[in-house]
C-alpha atoms as a PDB file:
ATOM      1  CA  UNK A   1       0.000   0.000   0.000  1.00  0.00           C
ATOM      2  CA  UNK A   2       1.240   3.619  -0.631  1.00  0.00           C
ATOM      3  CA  UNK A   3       2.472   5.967   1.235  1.00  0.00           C
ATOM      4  CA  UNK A   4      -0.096   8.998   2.487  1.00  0.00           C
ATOM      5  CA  UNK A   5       1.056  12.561   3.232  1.00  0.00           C
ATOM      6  CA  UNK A   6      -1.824  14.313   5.266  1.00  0.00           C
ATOM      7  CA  UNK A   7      -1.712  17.499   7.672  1.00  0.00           C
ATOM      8  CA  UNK A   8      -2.557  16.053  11.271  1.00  0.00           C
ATOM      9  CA  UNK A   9      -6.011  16.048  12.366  1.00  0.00           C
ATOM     10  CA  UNK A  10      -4.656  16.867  16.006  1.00  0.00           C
ATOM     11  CA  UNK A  11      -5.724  12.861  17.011  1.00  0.00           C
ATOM     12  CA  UNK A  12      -2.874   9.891  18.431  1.00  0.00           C
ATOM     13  CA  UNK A  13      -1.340  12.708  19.741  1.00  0.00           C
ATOM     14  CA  UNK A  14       0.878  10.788  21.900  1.00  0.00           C
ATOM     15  CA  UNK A  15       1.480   7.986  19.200  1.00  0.00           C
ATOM     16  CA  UNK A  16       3.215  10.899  17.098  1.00  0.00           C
ATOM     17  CA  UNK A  17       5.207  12.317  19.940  1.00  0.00           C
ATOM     18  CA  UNK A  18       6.905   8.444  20.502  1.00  0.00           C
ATOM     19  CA  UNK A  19       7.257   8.646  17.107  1.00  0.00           C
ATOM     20  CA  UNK A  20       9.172  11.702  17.326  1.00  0.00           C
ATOM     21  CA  UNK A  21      11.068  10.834  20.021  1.00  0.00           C
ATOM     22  CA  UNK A  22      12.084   7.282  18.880  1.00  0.00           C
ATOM     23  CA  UNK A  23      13.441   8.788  15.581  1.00  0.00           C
ATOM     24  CA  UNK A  24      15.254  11.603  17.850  1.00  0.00           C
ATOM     25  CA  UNK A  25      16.136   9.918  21.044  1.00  0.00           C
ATOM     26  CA  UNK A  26      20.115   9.290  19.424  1.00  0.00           C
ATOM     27  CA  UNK A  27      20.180  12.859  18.071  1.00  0.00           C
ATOM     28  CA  UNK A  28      22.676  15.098  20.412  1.00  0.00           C
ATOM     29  CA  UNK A  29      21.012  18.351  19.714  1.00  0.00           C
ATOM     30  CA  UNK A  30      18.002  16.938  20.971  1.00  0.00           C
ATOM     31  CA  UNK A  31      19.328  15.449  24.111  1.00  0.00           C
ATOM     32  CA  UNK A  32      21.148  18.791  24.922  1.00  0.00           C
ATOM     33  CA  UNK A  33      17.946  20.448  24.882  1.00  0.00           C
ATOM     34  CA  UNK A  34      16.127  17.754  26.981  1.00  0.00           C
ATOM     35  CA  UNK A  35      18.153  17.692  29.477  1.00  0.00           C
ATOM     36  CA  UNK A  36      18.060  13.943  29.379  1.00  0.00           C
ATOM     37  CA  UNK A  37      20.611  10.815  29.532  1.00  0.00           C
ATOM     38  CA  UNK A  38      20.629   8.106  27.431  1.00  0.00           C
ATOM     39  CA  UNK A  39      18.520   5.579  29.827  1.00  0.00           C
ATOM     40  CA  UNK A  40      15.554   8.126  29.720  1.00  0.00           C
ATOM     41  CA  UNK A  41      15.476   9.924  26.725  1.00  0.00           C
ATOM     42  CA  UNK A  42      13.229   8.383  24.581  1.00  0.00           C
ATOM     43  CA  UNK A  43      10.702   9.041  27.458  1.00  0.00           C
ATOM     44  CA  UNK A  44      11.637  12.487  28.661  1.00  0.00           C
ATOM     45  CA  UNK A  45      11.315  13.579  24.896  1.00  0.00           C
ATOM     46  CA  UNK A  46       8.005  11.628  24.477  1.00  0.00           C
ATOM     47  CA  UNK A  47       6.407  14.050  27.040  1.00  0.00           C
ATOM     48  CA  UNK A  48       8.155  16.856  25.977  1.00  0.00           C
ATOM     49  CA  UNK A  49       6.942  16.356  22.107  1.00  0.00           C
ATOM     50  CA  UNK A  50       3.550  15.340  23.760  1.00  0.00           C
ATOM     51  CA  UNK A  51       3.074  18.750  25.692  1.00  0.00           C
ATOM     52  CA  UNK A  52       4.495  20.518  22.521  1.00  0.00           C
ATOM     53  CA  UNK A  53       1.953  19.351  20.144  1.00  0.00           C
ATOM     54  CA  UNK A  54      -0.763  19.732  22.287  1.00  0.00           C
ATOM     55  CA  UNK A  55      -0.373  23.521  21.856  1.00  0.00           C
ATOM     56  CA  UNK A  56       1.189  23.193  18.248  1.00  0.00           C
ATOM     57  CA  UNK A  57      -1.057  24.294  15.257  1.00  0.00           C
ATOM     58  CA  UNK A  58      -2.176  21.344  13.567  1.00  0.00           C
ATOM     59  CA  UNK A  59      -1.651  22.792   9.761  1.00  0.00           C
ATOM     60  CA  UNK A  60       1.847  23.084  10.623  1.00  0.00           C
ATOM     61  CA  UNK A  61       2.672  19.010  11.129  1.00  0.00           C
ATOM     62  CA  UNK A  62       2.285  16.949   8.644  1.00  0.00           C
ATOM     63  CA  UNK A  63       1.954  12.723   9.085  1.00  0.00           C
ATOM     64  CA  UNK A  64       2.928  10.046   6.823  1.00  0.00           C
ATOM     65  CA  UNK A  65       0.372   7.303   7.276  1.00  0.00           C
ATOM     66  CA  UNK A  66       1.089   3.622   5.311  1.00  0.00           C
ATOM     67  CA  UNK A  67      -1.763   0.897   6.732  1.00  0.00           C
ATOM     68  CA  UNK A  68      -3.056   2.825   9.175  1.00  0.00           C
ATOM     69  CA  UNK A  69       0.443   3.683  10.937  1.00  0.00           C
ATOM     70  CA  UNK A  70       2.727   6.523  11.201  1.00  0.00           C
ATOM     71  CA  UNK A  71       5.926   6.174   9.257  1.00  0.00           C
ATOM     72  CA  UNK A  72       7.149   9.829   8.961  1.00  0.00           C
ATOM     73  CA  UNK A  73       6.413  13.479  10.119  1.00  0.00           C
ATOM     74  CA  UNK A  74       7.279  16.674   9.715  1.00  0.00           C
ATOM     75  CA  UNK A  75       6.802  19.596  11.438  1.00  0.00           C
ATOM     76  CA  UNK A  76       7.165  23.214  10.340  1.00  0.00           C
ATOM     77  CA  UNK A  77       6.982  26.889  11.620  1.00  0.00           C
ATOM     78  CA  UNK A  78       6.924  30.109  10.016  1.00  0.00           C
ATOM     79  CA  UNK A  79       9.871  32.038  11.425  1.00  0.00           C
ATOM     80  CA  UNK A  80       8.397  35.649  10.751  1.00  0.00           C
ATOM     81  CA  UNK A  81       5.547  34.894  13.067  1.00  0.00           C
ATOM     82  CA  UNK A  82       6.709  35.197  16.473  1.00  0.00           C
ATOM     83  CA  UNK A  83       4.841  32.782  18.785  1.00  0.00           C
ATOM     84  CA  UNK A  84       2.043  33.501  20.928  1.00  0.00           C
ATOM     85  CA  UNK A  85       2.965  34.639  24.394  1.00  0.00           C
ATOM     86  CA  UNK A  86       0.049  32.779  25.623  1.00  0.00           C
ATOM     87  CA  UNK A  87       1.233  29.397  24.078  1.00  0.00           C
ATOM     88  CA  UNK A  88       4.433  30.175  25.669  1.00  0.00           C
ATOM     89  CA  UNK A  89       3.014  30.845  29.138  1.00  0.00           C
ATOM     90  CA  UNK A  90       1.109  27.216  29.250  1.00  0.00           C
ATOM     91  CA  UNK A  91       3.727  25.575  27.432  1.00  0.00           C
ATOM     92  CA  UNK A  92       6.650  26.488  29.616  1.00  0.00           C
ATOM     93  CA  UNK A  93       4.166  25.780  32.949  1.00  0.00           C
ATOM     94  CA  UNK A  94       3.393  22.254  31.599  1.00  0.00           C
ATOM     95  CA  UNK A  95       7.008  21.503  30.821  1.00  0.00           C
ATOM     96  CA  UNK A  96       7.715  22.856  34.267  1.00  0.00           C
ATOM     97  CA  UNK A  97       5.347  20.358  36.127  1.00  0.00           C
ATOM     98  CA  UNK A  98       6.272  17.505  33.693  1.00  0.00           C
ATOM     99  CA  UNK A  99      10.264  17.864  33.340  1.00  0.00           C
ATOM    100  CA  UNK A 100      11.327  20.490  35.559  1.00  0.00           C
ATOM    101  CA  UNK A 101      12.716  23.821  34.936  1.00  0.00           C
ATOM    102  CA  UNK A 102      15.767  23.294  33.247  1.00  0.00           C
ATOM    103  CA  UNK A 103      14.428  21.408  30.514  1.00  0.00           C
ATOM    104  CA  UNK A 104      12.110  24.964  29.057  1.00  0.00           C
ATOM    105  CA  UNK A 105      15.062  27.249  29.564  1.00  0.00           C
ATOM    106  CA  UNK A 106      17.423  25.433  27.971  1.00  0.00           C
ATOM    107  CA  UNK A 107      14.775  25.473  25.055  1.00  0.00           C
ATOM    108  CA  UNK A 108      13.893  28.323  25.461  1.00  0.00           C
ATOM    109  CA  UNK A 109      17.701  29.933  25.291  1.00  0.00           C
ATOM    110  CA  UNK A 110      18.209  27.594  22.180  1.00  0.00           C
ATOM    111  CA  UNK A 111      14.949  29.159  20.503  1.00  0.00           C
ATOM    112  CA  UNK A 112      16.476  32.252  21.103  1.00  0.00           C
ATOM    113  CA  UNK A 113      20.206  32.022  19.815  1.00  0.00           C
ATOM    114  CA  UNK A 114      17.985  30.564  16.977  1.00  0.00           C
ATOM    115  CA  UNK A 115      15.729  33.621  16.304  1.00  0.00           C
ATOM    116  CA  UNK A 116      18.361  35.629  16.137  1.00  0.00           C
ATOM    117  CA  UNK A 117      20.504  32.881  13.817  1.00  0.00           C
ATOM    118  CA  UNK A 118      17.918  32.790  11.293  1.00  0.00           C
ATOM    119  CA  UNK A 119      14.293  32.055  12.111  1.00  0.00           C
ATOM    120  CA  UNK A 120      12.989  35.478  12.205  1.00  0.00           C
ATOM    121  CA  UNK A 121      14.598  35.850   8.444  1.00  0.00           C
ATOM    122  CA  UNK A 122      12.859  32.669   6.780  1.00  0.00           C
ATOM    123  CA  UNK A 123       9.536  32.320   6.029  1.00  0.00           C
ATOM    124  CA  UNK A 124       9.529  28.788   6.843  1.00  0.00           C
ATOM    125  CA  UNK A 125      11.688  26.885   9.285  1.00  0.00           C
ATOM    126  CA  UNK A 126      11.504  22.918   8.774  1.00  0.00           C
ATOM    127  CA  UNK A 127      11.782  22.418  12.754  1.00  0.00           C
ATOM    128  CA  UNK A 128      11.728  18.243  12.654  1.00  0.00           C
ATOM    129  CA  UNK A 129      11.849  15.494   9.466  1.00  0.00           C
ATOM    130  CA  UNK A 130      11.245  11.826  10.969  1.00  0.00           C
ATOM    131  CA  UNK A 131      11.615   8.888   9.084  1.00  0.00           C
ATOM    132  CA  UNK A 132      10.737   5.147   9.958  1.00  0.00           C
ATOM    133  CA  UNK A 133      13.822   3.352   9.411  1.00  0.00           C
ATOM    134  CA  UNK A 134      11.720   0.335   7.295  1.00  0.00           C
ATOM    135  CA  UNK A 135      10.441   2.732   4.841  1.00  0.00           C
ATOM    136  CA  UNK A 136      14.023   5.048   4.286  1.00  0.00           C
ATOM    137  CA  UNK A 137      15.488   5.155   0.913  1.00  0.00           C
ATOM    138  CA  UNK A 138      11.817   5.238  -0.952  1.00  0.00           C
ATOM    139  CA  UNK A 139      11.778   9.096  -1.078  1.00  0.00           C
ATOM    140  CA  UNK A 140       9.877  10.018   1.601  1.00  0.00           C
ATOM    141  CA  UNK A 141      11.890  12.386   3.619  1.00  0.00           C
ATOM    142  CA  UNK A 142      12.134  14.886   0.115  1.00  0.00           C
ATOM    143  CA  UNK A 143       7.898  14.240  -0.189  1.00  0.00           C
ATOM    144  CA  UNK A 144       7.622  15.302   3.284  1.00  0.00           C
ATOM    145  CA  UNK A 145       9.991  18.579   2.874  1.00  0.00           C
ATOM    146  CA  UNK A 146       7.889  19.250  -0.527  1.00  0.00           C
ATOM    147  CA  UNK A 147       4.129  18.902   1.354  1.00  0.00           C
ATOM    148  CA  UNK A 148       5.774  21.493   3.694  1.00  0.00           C
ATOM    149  CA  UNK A 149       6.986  23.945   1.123  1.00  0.00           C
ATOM    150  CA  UNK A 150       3.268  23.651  -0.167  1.00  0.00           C
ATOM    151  CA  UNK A 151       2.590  26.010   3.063  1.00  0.00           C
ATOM    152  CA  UNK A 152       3.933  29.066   1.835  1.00  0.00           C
ATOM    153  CA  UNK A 153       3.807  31.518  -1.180  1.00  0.00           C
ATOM    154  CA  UNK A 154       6.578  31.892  -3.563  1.00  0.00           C
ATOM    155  CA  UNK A 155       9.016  32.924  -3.849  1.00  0.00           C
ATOM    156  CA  UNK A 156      10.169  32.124  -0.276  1.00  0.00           C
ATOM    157  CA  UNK A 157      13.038  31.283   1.846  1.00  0.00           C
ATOM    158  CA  UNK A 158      13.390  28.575   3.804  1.00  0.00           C
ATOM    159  CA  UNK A 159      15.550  27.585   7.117  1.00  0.00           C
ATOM    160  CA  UNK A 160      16.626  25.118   9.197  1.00  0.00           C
ATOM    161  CA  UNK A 161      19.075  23.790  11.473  1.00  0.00           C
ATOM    162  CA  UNK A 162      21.056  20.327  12.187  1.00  0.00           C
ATOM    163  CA  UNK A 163      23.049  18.998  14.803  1.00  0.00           C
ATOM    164  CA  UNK A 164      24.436  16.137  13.211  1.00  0.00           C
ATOM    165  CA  UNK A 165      26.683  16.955  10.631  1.00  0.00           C
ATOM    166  CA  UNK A 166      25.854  13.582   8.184  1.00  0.00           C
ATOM    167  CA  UNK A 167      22.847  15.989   7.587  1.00  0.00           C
ATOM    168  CA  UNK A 168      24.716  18.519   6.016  1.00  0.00           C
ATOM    169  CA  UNK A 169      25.640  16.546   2.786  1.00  0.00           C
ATOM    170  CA  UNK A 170      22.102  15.339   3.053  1.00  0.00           C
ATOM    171  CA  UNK A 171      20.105  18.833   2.975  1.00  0.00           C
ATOM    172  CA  UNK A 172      23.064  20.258   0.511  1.00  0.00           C
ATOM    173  CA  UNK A 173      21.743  17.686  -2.002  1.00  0.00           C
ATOM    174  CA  UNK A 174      18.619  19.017  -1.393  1.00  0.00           C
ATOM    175  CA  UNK A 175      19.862  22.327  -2.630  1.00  0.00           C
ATOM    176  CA  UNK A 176      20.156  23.806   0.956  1.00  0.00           C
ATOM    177  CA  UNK A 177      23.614  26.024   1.755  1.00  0.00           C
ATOM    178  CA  UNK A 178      25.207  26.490   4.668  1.00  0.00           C
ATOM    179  CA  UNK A 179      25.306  30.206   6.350  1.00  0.00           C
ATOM    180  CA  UNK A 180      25.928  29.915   9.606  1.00  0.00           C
ATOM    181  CA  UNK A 181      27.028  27.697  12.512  1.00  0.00           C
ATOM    182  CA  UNK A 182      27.130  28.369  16.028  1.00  0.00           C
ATOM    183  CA  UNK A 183      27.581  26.482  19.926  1.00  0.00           C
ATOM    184  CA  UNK A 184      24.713  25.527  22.001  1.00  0.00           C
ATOM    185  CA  UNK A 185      25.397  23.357  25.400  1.00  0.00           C
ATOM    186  CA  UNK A 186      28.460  21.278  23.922  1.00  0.00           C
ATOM    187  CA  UNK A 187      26.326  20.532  20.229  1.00  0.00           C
ATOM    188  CA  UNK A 188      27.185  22.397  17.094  1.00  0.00           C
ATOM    189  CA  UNK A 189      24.781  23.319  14.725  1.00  0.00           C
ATOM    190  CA  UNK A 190      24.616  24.032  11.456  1.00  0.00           C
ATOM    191  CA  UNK A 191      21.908  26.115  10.014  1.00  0.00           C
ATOM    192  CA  UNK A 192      21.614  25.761   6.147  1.00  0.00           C
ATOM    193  CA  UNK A 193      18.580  27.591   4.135  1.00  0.00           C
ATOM    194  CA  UNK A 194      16.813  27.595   0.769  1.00  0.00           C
ATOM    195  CA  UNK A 195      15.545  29.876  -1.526  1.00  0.00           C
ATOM    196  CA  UNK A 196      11.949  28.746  -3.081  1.00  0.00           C
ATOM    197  CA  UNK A 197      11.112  30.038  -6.574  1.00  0.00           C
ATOM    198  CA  UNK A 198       8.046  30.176  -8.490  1.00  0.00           C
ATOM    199  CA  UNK A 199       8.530  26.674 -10.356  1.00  0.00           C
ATOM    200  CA  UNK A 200      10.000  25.057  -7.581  1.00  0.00           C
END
């Protein structure tokens, strides 16, 4: 059966975020942010992708459904829109109660090293690409980066950022370029961005 790209309808919330955080729970960037060891991670980031979504617009993740499970996601923001202090507010009290302080500052300082990296300059900012590892090398990681370019007008430029560096020859194929890179607790990133067109 073939692989469907849909936005989320907001339902199996929580199936998404273990998802998300199986496919990230190796992924140093994401760890740094956490706050979390190796023993707990995939759990620490299940709640903290769980409590994320909740308060995430729906139009901005997209699902990749084959038989009736999820085998990819992406998630997107638009990086001119700065987020709504009251989403904030909630979000950082329910990450508070559910992971403890340091785990929403250190995202929080992250997001803003970020904003003033690049985010505020794109108008969309690819935030997370997931992949199941059975369904890899079919394509689906460049359909999921094309449904999300759908989102936005061209021409347009798009942004985002990697802390593993065997994404960098990845995204470059993808005809992203590298223009900055900067230090965040111990994890280097790389931010690369893309300029949309009219025929792409």
């Amino acid at each position: 059966m073939s692989i469907e790209i849909q936005k989320w309808s907001g339902n199996r919330r929580q199936e998404l975020a273990r998802f998300l955080a199986r496919a990230f729970a190796q992924d140093a960037a994401m760890r740094a942010m956490v706050n979390a060891n190796d023993d707990n991670a995939v759990r620490r980031m299940t709640k903290w992708f769980d409590l994320t979504l909740k308060h995430w617009p729906v139009s901005q993740v997209l699902v990749a459904v084959k038989d009736g499970e999820l085998v990819g996601s992406n998630i997107v923001s638009f990086g001119n829109k700065p987020p709504d202090w009251q989403f904030l507010l909630i979000w950082f009290a329910q990450q508070c109660i559910a992971l403890g302080p340091s785990v929403p500052l250190n995202v929080m300082r992250h997001e803003q090293m970020r904003l003033e990296t690049y985010s505020a300059h794109a108008d969309l900012v690819i935030e997370f690409v997931a992949v199941d590892e059975n369904v890899r090398g079919q394509g689906l990681a460049r359909r999921l980066f094309d449904a999300a370019y759908d989102q936005v007008d061209r021409p347009a430029s798009v942004a985002l950022e990697t802390g593993n560096p065997q994404n960098v020859a990845i995204y470059h194929h993808m005809g992203y370029q590298v223009v900055a890179r900067y230090e965040d607790d111990g994890v280097e990133y790389v931010v690369m961005t893309k300029s949309l067109d009219e025929e792409d």
